[in-house]
N, C-alpha and C. Protein backbone atom coordinates (compact mmCIF):
# COMPACT_ATOMS: atom_id res chain seq x y z
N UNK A 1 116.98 132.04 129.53
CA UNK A 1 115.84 131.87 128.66
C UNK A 1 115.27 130.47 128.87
N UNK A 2 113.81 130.43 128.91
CA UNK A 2 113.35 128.96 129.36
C UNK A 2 112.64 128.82 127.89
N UNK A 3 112.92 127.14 127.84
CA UNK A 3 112.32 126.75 126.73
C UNK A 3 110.81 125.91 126.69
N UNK A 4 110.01 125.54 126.06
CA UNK A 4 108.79 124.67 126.26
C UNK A 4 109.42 123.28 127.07
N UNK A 5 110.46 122.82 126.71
CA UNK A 5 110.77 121.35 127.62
C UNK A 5 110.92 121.77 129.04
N UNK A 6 111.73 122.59 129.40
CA UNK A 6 112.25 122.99 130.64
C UNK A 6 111.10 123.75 131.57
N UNK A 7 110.19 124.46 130.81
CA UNK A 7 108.51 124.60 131.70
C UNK A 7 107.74 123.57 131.65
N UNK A 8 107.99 122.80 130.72
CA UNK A 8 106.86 121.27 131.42
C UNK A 8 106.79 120.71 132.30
N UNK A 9 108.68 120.55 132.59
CA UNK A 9 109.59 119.50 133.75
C UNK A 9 108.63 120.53 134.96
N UNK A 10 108.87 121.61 134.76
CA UNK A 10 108.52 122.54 136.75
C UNK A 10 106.83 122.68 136.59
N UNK A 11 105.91 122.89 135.38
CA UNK A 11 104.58 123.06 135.61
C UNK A 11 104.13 121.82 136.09
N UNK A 12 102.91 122.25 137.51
CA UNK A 12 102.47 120.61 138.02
C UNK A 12 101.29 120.52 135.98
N UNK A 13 100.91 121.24 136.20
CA UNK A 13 99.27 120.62 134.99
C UNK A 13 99.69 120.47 133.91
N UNK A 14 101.04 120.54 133.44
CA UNK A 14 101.05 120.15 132.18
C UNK A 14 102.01 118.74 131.79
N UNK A 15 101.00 117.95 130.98
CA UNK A 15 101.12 116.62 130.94
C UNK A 15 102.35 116.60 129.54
N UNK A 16 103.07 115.77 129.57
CA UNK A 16 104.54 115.53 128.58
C UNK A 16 103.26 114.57 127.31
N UNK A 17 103.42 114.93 126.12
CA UNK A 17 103.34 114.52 125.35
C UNK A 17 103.25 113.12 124.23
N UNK A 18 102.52 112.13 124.64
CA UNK A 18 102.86 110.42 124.47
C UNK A 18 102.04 110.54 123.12
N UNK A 19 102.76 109.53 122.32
CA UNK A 19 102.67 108.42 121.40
C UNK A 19 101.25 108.48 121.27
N UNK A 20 100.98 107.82 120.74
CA UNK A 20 99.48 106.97 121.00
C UNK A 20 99.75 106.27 119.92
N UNK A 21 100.24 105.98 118.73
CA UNK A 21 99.56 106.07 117.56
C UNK A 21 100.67 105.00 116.66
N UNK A 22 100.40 104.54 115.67
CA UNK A 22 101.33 103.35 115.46
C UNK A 22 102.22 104.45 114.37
N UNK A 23 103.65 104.63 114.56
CA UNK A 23 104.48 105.63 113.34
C UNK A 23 104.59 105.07 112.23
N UNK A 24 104.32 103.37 112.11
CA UNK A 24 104.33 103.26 111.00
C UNK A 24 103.31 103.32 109.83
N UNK A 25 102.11 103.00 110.43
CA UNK A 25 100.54 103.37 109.71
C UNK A 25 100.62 104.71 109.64
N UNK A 26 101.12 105.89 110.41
CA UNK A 26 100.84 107.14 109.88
C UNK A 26 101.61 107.32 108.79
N UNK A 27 103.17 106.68 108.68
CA UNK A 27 103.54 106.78 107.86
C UNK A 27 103.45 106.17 106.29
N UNK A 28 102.71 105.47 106.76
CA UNK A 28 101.67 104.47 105.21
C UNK A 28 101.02 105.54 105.01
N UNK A 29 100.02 106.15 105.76
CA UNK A 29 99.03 106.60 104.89
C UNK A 29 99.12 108.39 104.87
N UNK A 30 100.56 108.86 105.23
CA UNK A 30 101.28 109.65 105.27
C UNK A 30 101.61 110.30 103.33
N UNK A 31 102.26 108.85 102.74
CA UNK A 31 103.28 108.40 101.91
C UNK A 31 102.02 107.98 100.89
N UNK A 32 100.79 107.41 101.48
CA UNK A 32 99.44 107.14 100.45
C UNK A 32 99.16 108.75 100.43
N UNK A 33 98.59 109.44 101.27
CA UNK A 33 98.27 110.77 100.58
C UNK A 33 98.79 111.49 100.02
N UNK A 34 100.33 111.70 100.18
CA UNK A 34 100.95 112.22 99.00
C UNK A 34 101.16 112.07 97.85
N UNK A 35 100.90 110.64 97.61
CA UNK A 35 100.76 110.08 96.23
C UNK A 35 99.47 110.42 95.97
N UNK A 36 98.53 110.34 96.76
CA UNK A 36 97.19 110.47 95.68
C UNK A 36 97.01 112.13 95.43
N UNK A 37 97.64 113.19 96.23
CA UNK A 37 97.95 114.46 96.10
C UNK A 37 98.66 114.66 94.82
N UNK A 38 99.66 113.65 94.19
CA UNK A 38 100.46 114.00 93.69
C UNK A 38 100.11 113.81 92.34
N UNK A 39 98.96 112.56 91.90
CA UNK A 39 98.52 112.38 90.97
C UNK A 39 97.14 113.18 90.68
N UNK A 40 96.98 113.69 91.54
CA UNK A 40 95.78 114.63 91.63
C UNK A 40 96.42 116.14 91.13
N UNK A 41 97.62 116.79 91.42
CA UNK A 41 98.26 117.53 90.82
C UNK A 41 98.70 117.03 89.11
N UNK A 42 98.92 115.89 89.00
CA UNK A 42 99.48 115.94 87.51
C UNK A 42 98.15 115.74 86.67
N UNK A 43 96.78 115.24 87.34
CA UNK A 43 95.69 115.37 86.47
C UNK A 43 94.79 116.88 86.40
N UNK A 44 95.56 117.69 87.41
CA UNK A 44 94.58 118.97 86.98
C UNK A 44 95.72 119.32 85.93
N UNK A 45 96.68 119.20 85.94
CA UNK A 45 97.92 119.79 84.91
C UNK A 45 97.01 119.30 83.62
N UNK A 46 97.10 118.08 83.75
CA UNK A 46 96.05 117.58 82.06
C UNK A 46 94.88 118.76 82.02
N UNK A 47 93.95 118.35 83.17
CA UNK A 47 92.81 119.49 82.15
C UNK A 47 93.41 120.64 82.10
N UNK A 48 93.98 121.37 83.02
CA UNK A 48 94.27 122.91 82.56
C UNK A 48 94.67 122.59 81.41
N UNK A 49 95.79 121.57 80.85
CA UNK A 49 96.18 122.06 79.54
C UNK A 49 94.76 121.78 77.96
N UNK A 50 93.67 120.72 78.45
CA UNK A 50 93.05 120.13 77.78
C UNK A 50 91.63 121.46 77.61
N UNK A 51 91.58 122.48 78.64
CA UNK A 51 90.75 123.17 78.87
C UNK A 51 91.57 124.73 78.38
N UNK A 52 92.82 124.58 77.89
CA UNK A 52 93.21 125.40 77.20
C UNK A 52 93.33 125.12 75.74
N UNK A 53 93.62 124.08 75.44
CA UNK A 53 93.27 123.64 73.77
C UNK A 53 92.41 123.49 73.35
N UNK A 54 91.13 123.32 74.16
CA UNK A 54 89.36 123.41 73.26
C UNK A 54 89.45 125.11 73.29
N UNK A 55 89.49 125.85 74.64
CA UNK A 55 88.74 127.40 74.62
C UNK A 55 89.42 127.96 74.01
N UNK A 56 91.11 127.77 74.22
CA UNK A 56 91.96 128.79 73.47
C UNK A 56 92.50 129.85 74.29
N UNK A 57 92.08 129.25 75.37
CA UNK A 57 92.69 130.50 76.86
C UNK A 57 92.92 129.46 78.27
N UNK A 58 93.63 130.75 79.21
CA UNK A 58 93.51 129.68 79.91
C UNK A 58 92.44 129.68 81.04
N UNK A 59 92.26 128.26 81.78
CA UNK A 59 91.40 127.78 82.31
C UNK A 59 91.10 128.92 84.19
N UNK A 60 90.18 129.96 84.09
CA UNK A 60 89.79 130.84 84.77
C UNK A 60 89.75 130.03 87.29
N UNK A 61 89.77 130.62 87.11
CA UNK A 61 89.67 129.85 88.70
C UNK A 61 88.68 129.67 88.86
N UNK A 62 87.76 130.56 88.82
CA UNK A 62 86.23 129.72 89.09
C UNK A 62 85.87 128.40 88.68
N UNK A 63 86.51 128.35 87.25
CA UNK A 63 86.26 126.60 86.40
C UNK A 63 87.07 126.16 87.33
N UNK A 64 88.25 125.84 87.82
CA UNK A 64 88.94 125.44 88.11
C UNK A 64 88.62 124.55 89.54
N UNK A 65 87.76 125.63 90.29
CA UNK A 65 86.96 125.38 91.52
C UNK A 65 85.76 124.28 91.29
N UNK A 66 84.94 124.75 90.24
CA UNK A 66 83.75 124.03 89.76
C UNK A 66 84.47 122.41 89.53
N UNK A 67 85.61 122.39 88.72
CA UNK A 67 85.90 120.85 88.52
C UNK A 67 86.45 120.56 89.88
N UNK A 68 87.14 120.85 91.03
CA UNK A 68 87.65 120.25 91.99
C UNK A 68 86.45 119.78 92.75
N UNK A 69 85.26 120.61 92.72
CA UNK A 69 84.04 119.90 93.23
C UNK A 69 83.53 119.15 92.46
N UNK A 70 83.70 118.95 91.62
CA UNK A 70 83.16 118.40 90.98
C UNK A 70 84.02 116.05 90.75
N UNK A 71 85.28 116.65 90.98
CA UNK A 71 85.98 115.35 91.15
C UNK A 71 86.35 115.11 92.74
N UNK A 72 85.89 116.12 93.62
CA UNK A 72 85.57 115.48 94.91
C UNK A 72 84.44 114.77 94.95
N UNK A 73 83.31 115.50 94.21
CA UNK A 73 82.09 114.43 94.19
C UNK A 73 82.03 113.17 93.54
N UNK A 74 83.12 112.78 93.25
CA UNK A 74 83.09 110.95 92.40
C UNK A 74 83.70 111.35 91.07
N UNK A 75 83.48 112.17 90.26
CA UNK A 75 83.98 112.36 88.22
C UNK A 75 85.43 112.45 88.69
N UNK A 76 85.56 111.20 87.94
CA UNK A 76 87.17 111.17 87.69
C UNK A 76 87.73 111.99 86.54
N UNK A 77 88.81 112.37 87.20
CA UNK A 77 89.87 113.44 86.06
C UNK A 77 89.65 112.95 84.99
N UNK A 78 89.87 112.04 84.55
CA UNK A 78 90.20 111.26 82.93
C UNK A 78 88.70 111.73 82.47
N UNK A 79 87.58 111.71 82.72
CA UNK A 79 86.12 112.23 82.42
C UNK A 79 86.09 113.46 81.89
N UNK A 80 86.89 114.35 83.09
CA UNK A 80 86.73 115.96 82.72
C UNK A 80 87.43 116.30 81.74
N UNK A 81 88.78 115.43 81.14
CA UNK A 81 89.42 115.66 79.88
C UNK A 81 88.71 114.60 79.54
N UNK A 82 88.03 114.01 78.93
CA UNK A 82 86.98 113.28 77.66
C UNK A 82 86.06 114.38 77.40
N UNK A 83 85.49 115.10 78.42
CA UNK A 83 84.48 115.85 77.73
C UNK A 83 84.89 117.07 77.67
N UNK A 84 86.37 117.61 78.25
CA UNK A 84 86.67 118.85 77.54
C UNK A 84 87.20 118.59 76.09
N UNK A 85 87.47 117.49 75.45
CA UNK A 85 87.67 116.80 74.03
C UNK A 85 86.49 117.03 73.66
N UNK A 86 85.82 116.27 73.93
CA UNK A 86 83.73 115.94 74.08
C UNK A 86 83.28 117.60 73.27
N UNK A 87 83.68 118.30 73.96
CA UNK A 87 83.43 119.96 73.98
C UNK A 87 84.15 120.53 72.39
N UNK A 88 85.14 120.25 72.58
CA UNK A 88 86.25 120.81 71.54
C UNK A 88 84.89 120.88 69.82
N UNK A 89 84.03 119.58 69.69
CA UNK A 89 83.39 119.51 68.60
C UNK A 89 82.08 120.07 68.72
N UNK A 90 81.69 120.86 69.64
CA UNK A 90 80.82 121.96 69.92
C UNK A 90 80.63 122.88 68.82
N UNK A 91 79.69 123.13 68.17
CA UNK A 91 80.07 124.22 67.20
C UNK A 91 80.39 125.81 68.16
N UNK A 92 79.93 126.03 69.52
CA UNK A 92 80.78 126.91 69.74
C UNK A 92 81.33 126.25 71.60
N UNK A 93 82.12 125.78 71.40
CA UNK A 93 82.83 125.45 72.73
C UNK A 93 82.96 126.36 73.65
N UNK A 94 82.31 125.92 74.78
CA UNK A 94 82.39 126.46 76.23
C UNK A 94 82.55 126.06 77.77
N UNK A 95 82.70 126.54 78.40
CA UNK A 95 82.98 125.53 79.67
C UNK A 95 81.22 125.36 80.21
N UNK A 96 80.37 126.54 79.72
CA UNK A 96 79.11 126.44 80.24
C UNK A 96 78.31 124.68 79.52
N UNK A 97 78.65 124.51 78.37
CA UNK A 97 78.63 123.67 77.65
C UNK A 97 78.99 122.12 78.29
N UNK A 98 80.38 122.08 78.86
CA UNK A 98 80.93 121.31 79.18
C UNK A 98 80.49 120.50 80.47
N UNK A 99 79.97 122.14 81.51
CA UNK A 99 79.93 121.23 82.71
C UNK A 99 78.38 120.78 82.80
N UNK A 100 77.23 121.10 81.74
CA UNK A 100 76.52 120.68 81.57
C UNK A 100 76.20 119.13 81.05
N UNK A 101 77.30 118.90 79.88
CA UNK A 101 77.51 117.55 79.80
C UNK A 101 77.79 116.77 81.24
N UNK A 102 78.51 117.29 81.69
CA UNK A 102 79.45 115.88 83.08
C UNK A 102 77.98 116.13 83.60
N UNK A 103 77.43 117.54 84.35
CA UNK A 103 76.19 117.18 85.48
C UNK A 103 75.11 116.26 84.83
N UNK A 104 74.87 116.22 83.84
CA UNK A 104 74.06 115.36 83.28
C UNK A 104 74.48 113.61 83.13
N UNK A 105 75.66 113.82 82.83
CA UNK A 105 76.11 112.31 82.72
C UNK A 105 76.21 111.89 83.91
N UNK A 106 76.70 112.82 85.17
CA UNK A 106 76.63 112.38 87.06
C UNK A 106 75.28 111.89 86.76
N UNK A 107 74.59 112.84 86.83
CA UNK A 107 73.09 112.36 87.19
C UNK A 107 73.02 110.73 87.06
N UNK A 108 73.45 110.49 85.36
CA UNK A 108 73.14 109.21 84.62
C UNK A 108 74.07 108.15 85.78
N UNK A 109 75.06 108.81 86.30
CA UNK A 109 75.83 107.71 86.96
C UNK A 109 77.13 107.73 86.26
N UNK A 110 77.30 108.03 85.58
CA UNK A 110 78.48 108.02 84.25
C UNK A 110 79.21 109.11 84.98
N UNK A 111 80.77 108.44 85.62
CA UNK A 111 81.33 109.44 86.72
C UNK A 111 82.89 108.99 85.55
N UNK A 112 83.37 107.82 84.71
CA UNK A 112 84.55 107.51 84.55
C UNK A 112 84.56 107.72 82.87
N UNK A 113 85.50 108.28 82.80
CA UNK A 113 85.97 108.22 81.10
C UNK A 113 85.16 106.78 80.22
N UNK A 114 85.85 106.05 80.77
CA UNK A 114 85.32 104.88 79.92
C UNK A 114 84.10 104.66 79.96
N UNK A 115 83.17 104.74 80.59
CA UNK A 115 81.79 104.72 80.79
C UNK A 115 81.11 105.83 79.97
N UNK A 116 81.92 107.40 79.83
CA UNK A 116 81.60 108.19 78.79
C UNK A 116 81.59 107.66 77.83
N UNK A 117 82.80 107.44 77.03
CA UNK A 117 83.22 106.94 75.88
C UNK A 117 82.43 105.94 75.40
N UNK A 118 81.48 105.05 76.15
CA UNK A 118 80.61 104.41 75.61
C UNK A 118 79.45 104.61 75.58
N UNK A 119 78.95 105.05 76.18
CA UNK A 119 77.66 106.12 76.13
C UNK A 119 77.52 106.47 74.93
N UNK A 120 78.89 107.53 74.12
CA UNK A 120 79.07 108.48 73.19
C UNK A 120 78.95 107.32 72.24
N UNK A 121 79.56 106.02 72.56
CA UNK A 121 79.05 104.74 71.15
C UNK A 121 77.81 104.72 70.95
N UNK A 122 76.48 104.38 72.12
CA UNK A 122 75.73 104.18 71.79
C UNK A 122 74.73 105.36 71.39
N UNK A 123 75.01 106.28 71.61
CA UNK A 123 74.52 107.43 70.73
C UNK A 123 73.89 107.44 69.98
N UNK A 124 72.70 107.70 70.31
CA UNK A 124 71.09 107.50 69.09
C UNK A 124 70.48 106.09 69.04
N UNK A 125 71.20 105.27 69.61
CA UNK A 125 71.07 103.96 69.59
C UNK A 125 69.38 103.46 70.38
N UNK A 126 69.99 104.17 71.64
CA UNK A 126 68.78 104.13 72.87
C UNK A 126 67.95 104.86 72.75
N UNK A 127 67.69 105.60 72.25
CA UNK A 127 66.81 106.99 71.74
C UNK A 127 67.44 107.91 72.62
N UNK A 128 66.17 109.15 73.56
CA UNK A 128 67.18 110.33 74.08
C UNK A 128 67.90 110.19 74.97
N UNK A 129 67.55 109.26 76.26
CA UNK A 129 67.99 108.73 77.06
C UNK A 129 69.43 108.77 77.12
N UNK A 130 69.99 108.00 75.75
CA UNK A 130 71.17 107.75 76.29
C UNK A 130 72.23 108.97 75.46
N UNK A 131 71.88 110.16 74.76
CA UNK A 131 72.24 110.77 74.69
C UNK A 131 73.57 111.51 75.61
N UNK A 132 74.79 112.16 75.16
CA UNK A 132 75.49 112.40 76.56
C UNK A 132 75.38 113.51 77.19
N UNK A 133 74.75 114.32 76.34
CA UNK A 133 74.19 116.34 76.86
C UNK A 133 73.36 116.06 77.30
């Protein structure tokens, strides 16, 4: 039985396999993406659970899809649980509700929790403008 090493050694065209690449930078940013994978897993864990305590069910895949595009495009996690809170005082809470707030606040630029959260201070302050719906 021949193995892939032992047909390389006898094929003339096939070239043996080199390096190129520094093992330790891949392994930096190897060891960086899994961490940011990993905190990216424990913040959808938050909204699923934060998007199950406003609706009262749980959080459907389509939403689920809509926020991952939605925090690939810049809205940080901590945002999408402020305004699924944000939502909760809806007189009737919805996700249609919800992602209307964030696209509106993107628009405004308002991508981070804390930047919500103050917005929601100045509230009526600015007139409609600074409204957060």
């Amino acid at each position: 039985m021949a193995t892939t090493r032992s047909c390389a050694a006898t094929a003339p065209n096939v070239v043996p396999f080199e390096k190129s690449y520094n093992e330790t930078e891949t392994h930096y940013n190897n060891y960086n993406n899994n961490n940011t994978r990993a905190r990216a897993c424990e913040k959808i864990i938050e909204i699923h659970e934060a998007y199950e305590d406003v609706m009262g069910r749980a959080m459907p895949k389509f939403v689920e899809r809509e926020i991952m595009a939605m925090i690939n495009g810049g809205i940080e996690p901590d945002m999408v649980i402020s305004v699924l809170e944000y939502t909760a005082c809806a007189p009737r809470p919805s996700w249609a509700y919800a992602r209307t707030v964030l696209i509106r606040n993107e628009e405004k630029g308002i991508t981070t929790a804390s930047s919500f959260l103050t917005s929601l201070g100045n509230h009526g302050r600015a007139g409609d403008d600074a409204m957060p719906y």
